[in-house]
N, C-alpha and C. Protein backbone atom coordinates (compact mmCIF):
# COMPACT_ATOMS: atom_id res chain seq x y z
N UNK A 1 0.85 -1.17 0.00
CA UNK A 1 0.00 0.00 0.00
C UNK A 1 0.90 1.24 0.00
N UNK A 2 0.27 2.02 -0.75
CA UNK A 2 1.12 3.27 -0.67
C UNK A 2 0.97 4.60 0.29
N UNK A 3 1.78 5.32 0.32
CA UNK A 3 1.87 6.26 1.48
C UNK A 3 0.11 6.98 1.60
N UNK A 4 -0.07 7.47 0.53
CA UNK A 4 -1.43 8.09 0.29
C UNK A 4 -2.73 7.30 -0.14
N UNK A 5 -2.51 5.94 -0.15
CA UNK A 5 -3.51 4.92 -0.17
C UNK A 5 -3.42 4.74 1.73
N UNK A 6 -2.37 4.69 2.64
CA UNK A 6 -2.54 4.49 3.86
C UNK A 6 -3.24 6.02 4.59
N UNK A 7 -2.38 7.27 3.53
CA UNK A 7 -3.11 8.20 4.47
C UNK A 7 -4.85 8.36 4.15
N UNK A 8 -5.33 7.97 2.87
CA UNK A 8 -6.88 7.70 2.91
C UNK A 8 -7.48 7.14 3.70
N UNK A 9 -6.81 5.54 4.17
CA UNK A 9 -7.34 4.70 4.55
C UNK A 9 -7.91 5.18 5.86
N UNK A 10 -6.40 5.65 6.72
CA UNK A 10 -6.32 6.37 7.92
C UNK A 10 -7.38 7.25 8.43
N UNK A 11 -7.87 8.40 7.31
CA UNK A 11 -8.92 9.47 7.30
C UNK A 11 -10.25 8.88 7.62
N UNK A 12 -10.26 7.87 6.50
CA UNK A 12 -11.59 7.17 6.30
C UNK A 12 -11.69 6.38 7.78
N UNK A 13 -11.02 6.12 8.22
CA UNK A 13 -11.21 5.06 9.67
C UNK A 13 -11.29 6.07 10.67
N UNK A 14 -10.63 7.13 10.73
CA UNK A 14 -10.97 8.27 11.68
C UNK A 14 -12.23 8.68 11.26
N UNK A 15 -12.56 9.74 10.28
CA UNK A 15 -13.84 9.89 10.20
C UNK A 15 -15.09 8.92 10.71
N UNK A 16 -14.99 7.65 10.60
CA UNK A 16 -16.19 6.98 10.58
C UNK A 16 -16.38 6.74 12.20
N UNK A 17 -14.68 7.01 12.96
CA UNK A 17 -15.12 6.22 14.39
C UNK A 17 -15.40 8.04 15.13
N UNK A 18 -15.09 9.15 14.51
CA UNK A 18 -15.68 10.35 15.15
C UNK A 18 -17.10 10.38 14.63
N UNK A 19 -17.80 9.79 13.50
CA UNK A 19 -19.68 9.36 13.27
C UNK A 19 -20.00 8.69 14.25
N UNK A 20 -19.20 8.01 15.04
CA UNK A 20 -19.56 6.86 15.87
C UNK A 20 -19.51 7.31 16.98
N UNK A 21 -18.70 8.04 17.04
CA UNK A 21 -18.82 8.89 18.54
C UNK A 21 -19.65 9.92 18.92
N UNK A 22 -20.00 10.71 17.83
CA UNK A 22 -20.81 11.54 17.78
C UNK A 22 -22.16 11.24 17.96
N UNK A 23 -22.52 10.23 17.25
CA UNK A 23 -23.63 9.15 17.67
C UNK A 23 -24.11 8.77 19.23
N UNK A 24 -22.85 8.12 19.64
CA UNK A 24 -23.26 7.67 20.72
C UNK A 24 -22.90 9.20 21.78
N UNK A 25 -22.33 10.23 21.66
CA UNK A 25 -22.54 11.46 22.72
C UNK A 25 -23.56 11.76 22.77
N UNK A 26 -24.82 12.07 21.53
CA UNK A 26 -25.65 12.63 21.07
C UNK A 26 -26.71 11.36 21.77
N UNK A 27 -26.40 10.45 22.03
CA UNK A 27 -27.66 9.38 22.66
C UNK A 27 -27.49 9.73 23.87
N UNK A 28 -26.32 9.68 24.51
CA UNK A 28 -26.09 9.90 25.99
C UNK A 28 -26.61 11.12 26.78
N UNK A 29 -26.77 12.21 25.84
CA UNK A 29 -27.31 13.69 25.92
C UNK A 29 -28.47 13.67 26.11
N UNK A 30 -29.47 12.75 24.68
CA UNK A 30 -30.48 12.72 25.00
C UNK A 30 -31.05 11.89 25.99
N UNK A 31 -30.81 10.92 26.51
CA UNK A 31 -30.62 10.02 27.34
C UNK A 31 -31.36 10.76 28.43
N UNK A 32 -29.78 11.51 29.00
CA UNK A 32 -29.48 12.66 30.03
C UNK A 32 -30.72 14.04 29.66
N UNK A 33 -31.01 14.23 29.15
CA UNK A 33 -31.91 15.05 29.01
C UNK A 33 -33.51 14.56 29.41
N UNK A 34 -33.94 13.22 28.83
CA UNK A 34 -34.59 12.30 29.34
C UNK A 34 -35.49 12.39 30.51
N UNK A 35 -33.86 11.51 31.08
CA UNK A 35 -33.94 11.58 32.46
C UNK A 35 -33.79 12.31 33.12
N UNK A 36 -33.33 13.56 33.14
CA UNK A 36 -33.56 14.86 33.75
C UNK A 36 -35.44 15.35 33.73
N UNK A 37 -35.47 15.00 32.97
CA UNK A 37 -36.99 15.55 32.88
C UNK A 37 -38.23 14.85 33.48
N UNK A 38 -37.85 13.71 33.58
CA UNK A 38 -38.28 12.40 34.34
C UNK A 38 -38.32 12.48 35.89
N UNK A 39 -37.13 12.72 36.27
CA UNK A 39 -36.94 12.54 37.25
C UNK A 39 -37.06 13.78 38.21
N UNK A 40 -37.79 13.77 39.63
CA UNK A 40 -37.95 15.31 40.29
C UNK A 40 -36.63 15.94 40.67
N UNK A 41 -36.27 17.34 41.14
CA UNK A 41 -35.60 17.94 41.17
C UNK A 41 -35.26 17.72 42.43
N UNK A 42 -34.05 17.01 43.21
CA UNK A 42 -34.15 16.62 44.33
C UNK A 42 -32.97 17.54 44.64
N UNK A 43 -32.53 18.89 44.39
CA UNK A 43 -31.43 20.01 44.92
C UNK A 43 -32.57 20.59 45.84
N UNK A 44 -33.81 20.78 45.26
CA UNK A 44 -34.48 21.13 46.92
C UNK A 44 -33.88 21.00 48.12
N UNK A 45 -34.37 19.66 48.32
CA UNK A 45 -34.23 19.31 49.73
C UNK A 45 -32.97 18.88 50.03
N UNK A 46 -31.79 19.66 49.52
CA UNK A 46 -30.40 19.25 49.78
C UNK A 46 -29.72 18.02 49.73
N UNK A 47 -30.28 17.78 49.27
CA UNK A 47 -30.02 16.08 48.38
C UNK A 47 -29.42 16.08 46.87
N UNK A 48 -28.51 15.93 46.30
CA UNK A 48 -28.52 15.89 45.16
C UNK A 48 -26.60 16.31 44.41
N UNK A 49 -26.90 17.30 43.35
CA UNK A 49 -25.57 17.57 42.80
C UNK A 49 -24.75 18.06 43.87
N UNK A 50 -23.56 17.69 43.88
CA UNK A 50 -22.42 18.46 45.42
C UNK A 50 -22.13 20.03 44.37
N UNK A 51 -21.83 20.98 45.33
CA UNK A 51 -21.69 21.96 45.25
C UNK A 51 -20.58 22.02 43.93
């Protein structure tokens, strides 16, 4: 394989695993968004995210 047949290859395998990541951030967000909305707001009663 040649230098610029490896640097394609290279691009093409990066690109596809940053689709893949982007994918799965974008599920985790909505996910997280979700369940934020789902779930009650428990910083009320001092329970919850630490400062």
């Amino acid at each position: 394989m040649s230098k610029s047949n490896e640097a394609k290859a290279r691009e093409q395998r990066l690109a596809a695993k940053l689709r893949e990541n982007l994918r799965r951030r974008k599920g985790q967000a909505k996910a997280r968004a979700d369940a934020d909305l789902a779930a009650p707001d428990s910083t009320e009663s001092g329970q919850g995210k630490k400062p």
